[in-house]
Structure formats: structure tokens, C-alpha cells
PDB file of N, CA and C in Angstrom:
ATOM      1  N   UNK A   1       0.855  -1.176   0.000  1.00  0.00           N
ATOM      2  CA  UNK A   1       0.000   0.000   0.000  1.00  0.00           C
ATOM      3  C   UNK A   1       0.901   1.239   0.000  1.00  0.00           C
ATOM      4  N   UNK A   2       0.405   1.819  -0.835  1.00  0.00           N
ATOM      5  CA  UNK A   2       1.413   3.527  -0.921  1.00  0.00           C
ATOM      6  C   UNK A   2       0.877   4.278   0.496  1.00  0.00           C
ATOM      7  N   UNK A   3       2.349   4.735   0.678  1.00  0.00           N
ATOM      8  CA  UNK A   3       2.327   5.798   1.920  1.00  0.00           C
ATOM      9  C   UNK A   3       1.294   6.738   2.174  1.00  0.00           C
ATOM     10  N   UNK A   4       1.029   7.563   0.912  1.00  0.00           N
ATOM     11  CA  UNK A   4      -0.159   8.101   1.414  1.00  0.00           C
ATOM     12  C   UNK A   4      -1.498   7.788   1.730  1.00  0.00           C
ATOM     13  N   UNK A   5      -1.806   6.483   1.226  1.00  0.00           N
ATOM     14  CA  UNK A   5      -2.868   5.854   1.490  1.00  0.00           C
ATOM     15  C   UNK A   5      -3.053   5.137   3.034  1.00  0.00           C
ATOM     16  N   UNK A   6      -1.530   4.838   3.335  1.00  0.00           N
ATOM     17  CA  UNK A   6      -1.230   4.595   4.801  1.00  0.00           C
ATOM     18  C   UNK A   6      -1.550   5.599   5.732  1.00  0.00           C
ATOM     19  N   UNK A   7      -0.722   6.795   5.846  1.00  0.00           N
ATOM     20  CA  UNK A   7      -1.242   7.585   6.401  1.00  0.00           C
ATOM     21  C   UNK A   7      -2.517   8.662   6.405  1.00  0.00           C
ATOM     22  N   UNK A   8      -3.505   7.969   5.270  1.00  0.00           N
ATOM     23  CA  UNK A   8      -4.649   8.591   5.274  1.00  0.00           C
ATOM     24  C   UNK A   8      -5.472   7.293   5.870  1.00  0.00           C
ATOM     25  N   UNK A   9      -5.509   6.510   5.751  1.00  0.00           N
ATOM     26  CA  UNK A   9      -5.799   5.175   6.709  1.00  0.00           C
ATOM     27  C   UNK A   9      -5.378   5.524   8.307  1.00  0.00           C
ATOM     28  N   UNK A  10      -4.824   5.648   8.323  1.00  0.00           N
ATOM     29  CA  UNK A  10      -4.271   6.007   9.671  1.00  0.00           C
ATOM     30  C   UNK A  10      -5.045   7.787  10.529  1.00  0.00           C
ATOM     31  N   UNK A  11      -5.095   8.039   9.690  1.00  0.00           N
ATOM     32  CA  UNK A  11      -6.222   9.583  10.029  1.00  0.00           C
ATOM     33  C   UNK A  11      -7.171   8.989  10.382  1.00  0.00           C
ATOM     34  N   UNK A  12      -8.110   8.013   9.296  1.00  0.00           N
ATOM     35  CA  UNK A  12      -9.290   7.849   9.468  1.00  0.00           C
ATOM     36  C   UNK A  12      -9.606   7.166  11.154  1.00  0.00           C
ATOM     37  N   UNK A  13      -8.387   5.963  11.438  1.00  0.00           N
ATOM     38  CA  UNK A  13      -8.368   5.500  12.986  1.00  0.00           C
ATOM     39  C   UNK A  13      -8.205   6.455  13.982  1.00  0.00           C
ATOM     40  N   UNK A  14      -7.468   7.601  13.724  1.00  0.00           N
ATOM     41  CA  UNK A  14      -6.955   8.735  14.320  1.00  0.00           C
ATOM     42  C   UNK A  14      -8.803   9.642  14.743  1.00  0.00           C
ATOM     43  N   UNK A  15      -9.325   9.475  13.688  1.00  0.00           N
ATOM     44  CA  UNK A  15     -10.695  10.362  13.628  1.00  0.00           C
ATOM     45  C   UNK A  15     -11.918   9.653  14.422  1.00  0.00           C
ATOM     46  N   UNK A  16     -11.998   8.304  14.075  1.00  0.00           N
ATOM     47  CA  UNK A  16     -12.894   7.507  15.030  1.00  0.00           C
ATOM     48  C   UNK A  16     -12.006   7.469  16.286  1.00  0.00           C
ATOM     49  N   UNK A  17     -11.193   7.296  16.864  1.00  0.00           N
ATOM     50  CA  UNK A  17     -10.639   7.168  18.265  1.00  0.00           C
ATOM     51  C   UNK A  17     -10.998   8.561  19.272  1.00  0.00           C
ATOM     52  N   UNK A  18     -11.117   9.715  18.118  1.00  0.00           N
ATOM     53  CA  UNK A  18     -11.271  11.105  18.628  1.00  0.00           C
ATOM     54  C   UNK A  18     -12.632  11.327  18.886  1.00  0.00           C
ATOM     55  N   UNK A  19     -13.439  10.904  17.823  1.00  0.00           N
ATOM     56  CA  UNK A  19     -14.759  11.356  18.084  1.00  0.00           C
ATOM     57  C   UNK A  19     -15.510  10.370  18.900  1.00  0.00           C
ATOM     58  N   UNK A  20     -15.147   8.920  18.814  1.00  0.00           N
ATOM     59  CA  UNK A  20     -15.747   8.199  20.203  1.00  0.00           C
ATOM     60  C   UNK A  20     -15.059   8.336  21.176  1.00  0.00           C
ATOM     61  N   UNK A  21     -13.569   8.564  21.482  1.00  0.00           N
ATOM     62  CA  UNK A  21     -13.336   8.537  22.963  1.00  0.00           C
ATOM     63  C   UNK A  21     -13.097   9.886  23.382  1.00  0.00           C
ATOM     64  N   UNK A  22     -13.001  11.148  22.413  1.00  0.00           N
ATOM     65  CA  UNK A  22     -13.103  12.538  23.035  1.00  0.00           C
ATOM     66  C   UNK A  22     -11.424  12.533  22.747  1.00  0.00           C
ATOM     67  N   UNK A  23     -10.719  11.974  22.058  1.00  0.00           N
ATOM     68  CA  UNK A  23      -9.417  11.905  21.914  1.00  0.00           C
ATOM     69  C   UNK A  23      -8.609  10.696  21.961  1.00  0.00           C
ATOM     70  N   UNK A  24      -7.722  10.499  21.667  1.00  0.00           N
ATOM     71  CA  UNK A  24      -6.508   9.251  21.698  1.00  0.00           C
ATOM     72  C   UNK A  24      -6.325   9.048  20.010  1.00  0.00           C
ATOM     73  N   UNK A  25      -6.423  10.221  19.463  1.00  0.00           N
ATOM     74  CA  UNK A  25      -5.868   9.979  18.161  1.00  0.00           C
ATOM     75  C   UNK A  25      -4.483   9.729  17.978  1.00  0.00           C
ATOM     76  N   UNK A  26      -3.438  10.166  18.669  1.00  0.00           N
ATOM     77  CA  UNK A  26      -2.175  10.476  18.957  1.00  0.00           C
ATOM     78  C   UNK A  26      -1.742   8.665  19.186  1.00  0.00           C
ATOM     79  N   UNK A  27      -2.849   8.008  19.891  1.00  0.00           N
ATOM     80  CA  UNK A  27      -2.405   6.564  20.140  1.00  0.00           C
ATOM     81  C   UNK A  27      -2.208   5.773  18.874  1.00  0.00           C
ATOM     82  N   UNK A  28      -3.090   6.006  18.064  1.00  0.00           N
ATOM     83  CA  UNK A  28      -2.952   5.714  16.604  1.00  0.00           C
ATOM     84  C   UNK A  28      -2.211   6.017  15.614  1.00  0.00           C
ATOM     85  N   UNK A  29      -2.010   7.232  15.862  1.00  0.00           N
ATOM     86  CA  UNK A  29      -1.246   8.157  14.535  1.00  0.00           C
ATOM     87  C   UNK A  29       0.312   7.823  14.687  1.00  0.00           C
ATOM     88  N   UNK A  30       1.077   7.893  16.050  1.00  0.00           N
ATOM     89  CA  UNK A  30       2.189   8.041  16.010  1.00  0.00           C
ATOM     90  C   UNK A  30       2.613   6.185  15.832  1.00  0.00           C
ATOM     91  N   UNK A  31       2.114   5.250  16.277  1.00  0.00           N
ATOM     92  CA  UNK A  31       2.933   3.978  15.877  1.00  0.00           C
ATOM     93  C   UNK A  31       2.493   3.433  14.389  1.00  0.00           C
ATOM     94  N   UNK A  32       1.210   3.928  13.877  1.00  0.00           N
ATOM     95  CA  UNK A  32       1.051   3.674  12.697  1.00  0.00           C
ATOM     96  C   UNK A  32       2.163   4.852  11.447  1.00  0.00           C
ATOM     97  N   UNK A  33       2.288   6.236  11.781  1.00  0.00           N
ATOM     98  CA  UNK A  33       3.008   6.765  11.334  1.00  0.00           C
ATOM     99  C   UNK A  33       4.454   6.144  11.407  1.00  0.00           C
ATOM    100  N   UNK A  34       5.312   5.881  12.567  1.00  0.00           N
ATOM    101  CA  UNK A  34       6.139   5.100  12.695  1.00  0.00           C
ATOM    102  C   UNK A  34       6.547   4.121  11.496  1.00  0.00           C
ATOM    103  N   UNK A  35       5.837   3.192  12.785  1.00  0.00           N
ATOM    104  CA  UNK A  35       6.200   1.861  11.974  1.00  0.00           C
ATOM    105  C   UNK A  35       5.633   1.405  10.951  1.00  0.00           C
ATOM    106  N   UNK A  36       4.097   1.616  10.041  1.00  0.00           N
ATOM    107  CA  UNK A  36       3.312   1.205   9.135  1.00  0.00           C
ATOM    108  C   UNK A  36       3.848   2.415   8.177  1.00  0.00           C
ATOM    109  N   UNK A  37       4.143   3.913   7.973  1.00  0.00           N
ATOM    110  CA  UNK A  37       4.534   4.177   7.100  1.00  0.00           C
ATOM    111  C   UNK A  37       5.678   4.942   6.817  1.00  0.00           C
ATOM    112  N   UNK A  38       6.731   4.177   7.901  1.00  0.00           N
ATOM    113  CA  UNK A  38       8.226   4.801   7.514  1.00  0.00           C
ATOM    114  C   UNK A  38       8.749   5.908   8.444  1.00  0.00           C
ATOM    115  N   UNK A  39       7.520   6.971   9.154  1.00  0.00           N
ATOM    116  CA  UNK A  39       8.003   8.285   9.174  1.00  0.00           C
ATOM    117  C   UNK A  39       8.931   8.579  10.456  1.00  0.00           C
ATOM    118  N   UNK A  40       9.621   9.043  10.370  1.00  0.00           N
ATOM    119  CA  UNK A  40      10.521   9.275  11.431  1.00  0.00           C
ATOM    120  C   UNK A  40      10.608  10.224  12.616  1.00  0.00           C
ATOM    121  N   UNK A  41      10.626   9.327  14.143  1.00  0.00           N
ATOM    122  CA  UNK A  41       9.882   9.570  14.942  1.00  0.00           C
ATOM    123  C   UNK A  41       9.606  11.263  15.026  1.00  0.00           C
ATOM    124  N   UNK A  42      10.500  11.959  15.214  1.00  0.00           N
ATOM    125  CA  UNK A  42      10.186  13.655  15.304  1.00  0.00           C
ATOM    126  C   UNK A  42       9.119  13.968  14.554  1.00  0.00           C
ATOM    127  N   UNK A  43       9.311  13.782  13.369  1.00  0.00           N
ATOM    128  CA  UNK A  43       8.254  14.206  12.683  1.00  0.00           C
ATOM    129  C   UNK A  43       7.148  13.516  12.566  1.00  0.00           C
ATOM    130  N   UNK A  44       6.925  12.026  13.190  1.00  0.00           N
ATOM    131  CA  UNK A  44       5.514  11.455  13.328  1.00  0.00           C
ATOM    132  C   UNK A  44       4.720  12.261  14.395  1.00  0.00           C
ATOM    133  N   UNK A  45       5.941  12.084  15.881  1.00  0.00           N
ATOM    134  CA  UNK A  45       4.732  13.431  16.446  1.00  0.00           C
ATOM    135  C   UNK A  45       4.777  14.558  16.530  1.00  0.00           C
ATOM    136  N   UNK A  46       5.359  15.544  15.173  1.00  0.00           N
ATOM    137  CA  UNK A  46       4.707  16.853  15.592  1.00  0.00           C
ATOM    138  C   UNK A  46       3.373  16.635  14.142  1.00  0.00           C
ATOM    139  N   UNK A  47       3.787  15.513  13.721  1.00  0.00           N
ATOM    140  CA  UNK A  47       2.614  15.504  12.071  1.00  0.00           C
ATOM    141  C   UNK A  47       1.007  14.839  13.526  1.00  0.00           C
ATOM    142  N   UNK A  48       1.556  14.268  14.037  1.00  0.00           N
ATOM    143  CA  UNK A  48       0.340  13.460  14.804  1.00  0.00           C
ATOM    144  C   UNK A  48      -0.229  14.128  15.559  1.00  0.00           C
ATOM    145  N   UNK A  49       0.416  15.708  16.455  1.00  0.00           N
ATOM    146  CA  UNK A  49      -0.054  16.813  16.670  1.00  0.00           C
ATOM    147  C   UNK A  49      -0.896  17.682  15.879  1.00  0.00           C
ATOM    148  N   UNK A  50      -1.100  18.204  14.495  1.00  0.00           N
ATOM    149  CA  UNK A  50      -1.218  18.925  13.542  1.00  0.00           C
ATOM    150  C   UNK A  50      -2.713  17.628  13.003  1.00  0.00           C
ATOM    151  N   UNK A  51      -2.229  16.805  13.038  1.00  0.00           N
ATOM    152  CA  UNK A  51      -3.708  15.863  12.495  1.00  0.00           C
ATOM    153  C   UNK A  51      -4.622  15.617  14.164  1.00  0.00           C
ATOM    154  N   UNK A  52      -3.925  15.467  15.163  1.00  0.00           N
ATOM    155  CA  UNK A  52      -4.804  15.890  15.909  1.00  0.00           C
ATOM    156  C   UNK A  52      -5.912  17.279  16.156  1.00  0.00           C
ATOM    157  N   UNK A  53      -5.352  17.955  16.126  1.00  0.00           N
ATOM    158  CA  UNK A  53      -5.442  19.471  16.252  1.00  0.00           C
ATOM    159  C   UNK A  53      -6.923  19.467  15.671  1.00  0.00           C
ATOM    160  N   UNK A  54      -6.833  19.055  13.810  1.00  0.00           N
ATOM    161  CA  UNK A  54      -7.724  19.014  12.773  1.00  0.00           C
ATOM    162  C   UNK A  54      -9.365  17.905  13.379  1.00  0.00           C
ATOM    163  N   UNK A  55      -8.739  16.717  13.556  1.00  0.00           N
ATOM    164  CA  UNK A  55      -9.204  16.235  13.912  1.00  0.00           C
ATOM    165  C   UNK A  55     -10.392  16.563  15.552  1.00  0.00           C
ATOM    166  N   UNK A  56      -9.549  16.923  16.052  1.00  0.00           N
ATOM    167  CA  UNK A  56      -9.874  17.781  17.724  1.00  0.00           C
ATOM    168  C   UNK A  56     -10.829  18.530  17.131  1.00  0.00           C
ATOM    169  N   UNK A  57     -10.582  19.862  16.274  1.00  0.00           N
ATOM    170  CA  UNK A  57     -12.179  21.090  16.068  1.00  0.00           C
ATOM    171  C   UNK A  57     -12.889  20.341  15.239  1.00  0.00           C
ATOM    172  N   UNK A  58     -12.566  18.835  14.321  1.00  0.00           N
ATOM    173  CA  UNK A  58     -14.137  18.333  13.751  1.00  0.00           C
ATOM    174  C   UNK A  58     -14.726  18.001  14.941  1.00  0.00           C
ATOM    175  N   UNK A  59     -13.995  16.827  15.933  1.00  0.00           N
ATOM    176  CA  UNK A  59     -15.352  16.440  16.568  1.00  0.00           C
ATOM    177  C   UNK A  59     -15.746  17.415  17.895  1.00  0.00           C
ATOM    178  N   UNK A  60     -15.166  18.393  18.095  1.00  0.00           N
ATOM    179  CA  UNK A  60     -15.560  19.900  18.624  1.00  0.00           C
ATOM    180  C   UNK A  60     -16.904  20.179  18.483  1.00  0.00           C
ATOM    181  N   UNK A  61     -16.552  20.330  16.937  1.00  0.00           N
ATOM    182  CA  UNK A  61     -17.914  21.283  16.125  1.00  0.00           C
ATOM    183  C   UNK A  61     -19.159  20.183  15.943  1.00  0.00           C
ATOM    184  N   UNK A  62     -18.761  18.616  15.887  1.00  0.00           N
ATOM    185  CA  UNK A  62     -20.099  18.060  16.099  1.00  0.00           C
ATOM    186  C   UNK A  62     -20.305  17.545  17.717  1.00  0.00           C
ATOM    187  N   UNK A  63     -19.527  17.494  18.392  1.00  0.00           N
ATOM    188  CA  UNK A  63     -20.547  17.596  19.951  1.00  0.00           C
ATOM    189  C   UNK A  63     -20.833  19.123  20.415  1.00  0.00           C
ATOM    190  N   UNK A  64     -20.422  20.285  19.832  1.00  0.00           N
ATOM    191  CA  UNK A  64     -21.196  21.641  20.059  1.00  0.00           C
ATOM    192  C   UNK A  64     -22.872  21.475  19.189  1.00  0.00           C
ATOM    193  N   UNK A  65     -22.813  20.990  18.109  1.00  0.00           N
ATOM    194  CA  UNK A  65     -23.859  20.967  16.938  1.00  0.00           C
ATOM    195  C   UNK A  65     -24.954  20.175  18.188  1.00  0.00           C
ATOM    196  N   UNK A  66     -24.091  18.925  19.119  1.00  0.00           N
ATOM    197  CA  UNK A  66     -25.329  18.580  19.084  1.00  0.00           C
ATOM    198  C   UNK A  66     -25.222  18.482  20.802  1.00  0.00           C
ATOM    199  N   UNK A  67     -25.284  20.167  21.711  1.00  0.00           N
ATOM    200  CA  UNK A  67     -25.238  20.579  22.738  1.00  0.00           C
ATOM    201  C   UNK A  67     -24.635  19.342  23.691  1.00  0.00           C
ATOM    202  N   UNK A  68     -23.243  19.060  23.403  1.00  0.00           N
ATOM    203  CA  UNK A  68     -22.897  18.129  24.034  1.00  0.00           C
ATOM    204  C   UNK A  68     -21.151  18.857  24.777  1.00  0.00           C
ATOM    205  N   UNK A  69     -21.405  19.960  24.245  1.00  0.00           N
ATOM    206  CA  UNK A  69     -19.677  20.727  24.692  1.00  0.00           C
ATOM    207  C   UNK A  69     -19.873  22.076  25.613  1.00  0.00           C
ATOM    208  N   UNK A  70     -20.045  21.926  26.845  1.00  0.00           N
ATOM    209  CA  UNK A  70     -19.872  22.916  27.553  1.00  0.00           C
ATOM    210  C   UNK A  70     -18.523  24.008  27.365  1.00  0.00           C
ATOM    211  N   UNK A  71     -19.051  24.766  26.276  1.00  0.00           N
ATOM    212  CA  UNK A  71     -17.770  25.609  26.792  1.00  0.00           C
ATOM    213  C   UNK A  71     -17.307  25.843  27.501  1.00  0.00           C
ATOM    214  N   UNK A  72     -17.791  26.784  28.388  1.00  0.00           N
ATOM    215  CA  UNK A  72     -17.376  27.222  29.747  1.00  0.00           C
ATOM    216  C   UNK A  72     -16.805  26.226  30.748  1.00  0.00           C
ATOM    217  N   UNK A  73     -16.986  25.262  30.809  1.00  0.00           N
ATOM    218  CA  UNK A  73     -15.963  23.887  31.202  1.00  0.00           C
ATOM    219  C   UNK A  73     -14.654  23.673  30.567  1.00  0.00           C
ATOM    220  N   UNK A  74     -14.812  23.883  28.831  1.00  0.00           N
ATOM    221  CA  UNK A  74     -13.519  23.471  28.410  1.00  0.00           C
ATOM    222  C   UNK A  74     -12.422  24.357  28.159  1.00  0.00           C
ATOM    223  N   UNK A  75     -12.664  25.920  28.253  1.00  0.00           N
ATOM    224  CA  UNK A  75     -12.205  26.617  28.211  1.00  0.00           C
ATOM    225  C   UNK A  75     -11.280  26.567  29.062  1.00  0.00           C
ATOM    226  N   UNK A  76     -10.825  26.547  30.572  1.00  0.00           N
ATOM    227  CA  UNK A  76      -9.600  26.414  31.113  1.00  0.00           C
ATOM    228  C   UNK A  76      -8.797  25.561  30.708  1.00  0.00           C
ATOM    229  N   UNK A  77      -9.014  24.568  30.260  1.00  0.00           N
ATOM    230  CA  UNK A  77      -8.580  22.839  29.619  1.00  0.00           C
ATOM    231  C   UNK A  77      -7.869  23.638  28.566  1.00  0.00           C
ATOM    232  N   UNK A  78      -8.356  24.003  27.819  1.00  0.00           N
ATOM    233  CA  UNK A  78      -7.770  24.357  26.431  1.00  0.00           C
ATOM    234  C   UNK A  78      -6.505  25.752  26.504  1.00  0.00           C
ATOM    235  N   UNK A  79      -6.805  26.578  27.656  1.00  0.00           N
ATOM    236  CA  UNK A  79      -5.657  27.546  27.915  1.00  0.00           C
ATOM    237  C   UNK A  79      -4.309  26.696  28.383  1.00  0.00           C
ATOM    238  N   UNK A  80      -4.960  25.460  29.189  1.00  0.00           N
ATOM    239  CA  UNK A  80      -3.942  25.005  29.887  1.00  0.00           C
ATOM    240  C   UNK A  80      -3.401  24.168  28.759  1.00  0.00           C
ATOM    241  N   UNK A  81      -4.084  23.581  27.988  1.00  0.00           N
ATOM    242  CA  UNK A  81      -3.347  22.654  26.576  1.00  0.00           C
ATOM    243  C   UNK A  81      -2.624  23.346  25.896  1.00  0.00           C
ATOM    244  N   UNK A  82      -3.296  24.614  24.988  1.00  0.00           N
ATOM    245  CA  UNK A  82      -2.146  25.509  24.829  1.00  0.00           C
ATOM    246  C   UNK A  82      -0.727  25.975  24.823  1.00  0.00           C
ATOM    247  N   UNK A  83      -0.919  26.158  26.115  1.00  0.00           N
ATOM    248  CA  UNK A  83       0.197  26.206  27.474  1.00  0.00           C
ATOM    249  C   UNK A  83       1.361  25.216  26.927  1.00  0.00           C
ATOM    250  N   UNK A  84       0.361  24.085  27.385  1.00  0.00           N
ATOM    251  CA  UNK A  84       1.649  22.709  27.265  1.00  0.00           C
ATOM    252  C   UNK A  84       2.083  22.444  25.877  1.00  0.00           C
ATOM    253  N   UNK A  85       1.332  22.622  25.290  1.00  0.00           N
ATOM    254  CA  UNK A  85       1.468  22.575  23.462  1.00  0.00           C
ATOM    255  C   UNK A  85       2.522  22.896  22.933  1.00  0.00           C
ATOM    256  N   UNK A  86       2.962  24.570  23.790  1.00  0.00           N
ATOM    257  CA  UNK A  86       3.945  25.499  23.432  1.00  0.00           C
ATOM    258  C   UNK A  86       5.330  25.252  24.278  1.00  0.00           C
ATOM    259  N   UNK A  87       4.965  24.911  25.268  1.00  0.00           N
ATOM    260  CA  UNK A  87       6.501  24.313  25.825  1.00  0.00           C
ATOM    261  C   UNK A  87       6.929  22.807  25.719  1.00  0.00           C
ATOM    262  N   UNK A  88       5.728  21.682  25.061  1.00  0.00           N
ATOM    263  CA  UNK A  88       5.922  20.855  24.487  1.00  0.00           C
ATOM    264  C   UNK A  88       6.608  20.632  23.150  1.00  0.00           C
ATOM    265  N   UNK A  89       6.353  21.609  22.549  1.00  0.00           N
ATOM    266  CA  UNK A  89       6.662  21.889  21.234  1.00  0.00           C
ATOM    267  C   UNK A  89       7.894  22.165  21.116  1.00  0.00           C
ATOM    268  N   UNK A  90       8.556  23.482  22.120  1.00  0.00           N
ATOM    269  CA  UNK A  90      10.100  23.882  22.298  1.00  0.00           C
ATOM    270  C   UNK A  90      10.834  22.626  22.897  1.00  0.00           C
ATOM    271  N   UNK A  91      10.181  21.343  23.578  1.00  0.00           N
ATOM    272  CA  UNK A  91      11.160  20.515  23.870  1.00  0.00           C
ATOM    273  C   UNK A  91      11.211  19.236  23.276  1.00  0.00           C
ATOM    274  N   UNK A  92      10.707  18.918  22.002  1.00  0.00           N
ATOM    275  CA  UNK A  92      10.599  17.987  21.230  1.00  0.00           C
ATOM    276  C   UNK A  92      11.584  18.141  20.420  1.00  0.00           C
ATOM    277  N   UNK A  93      12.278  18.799  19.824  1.00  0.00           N
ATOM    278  CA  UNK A  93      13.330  18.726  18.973  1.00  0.00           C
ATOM    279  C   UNK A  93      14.942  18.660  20.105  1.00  0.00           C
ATOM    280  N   UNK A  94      14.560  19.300  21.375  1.00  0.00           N
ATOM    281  CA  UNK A  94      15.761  18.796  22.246  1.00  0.00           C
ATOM    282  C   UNK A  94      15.794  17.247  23.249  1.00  0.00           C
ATOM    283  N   UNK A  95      14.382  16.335  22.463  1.00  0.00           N
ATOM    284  CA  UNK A  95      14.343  15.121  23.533  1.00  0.00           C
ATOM    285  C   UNK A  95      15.413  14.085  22.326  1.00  0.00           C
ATOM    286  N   UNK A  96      15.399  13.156  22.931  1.00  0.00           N
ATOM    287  CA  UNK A  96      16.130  11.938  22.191  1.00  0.00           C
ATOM    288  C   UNK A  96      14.735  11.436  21.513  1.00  0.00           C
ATOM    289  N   UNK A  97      14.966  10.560  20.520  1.00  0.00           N
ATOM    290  CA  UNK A  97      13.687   9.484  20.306  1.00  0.00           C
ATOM    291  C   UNK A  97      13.645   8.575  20.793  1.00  0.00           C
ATOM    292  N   UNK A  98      14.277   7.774  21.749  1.00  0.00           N
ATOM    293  CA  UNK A  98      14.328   6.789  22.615  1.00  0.00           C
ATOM    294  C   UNK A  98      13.129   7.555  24.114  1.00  0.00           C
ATOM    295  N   UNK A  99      13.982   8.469  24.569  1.00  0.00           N
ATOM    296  CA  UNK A  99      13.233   9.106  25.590  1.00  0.00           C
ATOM    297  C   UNK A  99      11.537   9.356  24.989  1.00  0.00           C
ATOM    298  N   UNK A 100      11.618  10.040  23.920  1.00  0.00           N
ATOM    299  CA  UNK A 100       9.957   9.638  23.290  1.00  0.00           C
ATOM    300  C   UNK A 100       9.253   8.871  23.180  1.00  0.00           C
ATOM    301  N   UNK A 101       9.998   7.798  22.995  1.00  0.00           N
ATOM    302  CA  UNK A 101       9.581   6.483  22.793  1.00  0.00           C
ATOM    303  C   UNK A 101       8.883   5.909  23.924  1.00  0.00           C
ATOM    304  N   UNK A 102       9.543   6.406  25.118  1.00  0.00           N
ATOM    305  CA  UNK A 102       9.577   5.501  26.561  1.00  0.00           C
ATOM    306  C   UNK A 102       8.558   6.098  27.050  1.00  0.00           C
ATOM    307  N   UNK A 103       8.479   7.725  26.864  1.00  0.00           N
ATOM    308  CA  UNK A 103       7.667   8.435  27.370  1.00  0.00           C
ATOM    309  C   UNK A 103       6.195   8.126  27.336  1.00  0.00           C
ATOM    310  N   UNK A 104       6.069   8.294  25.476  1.00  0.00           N
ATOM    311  CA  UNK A 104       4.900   7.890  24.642  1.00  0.00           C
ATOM    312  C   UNK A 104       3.886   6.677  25.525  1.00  0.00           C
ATOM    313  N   UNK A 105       5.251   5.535  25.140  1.00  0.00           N
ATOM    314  CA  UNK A 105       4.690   4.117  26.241  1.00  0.00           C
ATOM    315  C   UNK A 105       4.452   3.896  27.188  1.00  0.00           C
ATOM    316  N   UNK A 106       5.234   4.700  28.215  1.00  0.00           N
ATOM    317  CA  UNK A 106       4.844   5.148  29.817  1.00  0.00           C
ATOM    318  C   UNK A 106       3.148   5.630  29.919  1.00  0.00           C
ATOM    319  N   UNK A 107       2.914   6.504  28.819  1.00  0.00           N
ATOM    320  CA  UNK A 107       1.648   7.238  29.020  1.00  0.00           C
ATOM    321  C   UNK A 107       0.845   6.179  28.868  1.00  0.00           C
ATOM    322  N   UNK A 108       0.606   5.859  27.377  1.00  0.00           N
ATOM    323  CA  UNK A 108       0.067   3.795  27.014  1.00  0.00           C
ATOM    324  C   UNK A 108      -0.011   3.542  28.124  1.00  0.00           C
ATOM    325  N   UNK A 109       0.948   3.008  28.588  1.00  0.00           N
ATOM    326  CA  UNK A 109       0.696   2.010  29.761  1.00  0.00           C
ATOM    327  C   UNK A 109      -0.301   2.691  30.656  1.00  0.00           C
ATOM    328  N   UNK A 110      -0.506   3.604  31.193  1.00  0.00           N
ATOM    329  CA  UNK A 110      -0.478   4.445  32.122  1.00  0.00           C
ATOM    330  C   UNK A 110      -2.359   4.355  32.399  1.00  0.00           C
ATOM    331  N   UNK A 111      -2.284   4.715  30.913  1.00  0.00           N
ATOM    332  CA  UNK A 111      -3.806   5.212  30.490  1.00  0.00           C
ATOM    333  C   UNK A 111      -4.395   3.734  30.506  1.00  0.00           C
ATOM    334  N   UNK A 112      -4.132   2.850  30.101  1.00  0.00           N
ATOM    335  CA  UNK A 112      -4.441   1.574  29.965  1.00  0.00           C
ATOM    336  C   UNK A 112      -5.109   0.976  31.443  1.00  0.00           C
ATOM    337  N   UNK A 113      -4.128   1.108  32.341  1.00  0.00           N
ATOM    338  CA  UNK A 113      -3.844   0.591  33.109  1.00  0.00           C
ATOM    339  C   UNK A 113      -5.026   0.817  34.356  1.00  0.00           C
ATOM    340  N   UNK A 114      -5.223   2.594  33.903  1.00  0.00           N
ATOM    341  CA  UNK A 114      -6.271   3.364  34.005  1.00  0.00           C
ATOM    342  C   UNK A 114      -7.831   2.811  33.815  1.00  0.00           C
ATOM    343  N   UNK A 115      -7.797   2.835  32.691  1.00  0.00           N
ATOM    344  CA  UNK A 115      -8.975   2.058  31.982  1.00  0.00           C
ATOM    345  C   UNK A 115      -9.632   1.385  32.503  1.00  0.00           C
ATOM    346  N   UNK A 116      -8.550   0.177  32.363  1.00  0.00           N
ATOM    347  CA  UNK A 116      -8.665  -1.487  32.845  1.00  0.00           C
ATOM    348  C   UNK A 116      -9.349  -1.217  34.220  1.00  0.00           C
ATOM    349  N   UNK A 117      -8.863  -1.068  35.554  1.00  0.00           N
ATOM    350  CA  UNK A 117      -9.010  -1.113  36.635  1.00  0.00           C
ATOM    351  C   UNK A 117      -9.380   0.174  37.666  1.00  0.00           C
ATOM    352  N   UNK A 118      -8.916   1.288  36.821  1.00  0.00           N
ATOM    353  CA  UNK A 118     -10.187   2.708  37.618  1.00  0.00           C
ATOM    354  C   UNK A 118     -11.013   3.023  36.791  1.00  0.00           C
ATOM    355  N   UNK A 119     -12.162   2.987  36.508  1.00  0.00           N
ATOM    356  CA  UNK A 119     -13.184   3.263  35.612  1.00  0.00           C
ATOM    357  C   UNK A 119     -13.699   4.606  36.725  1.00  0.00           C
TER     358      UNK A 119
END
């Protein structure tokens, strides 16, 4: 399968993960970007950022459409994402990709683990 068809395959998992779980596109995008189409880690996640992002104001604009998005709730969330976005951003080109790697999976695990046993 050609690359771009990979990583437009890979959006589409990126887009259902977002709009049913409210996010975890990033869980999808960056090991399918990876390892299914070549891309190299730096640039899988700041590309898996940027297709999040896109992804994030579609399903925005359909749980606002269908009075399901308290603004006024998400509004601190989103100053504070911001926030991290921008000093996330300045320290991604000074991490290793190993340390990304571990990090990435630390979170995986983390969230999982979450899931599984604190509902």
C-alpha cells in the first residue's frame, strides 16, 4: 500500500478514536506513522499533533452541533493545553527518540492501566 494511502488510513483510525473517545488519536497516529509508514519519529509526532489538532475542532464542532460541549468547562482545559502545546513543542526537537519512545509508552501504559481497573 502507498504511503499516502497509509497515512490517510491512519487519520481515518486517528478520527474515530477522537470522536468516540473525546481523543486518543495520537495513540494511533504516532505507531502507525512510525512503523506502518516509515516516518521518522520527530516528525511522526509533531505531524500526529497537527492531524490531531484538525481532527480535535471536527469532533468539537459536532458535539457543540449537538449541545454536548460545555464551553465554559472546556475553556480552562484548552488555555492550559495551549500552554503545554507550546513548551511541548520547544522541547521535542531537544528530547532523544528513545526518551519519546519511553515516554509515549509510559503514558500507554499508564492510560491503559487506568482504563482497565479505575473506571
Amino acid at each position: 500500500m502507498k504511503t499516502q494511502k497509509k497515512v490517510g488510513l491512519a487519520g481515518l483510525l486517528g478520527g474515530l478514536a477522537n470522536g468516540l473517545f473525546g481523543g486518543g488519536a495520537g495513540l494511533f497516529l504516532v505507531p502507525l506513522y512510525t512503523r506502518w509508514a516509515g516516518m521518522e519519529d520527530r516528525r511522526a509526532f509533531a505531524t500526529s499533533v497537527g492531524a490531531v489538532l484538525a481532527l480535535s475542532l471536527v469532533s468539537a464542532a459536532v458535539y457543540l452541533l449537538e449541545g454536548e460541549l460545555p464551553l465554559g468547562q472546556a475553556l480552562p482545559y484548552g488555555v492550559g493545553g495551549f500552554l503545554g502545546g507550546v513548551l511541548a513543542g520547544r522541547l521535542l526537537g531537544k528530547a532523544s527518540p528513545l526518551l519519546l519512545r519511553r515516554a509515549f509508552g509510559g503514558l500507554l501504559l499508564a492510560g491503559g492501566v487506568k482504563a482497565l481497573f479505575f473506571p
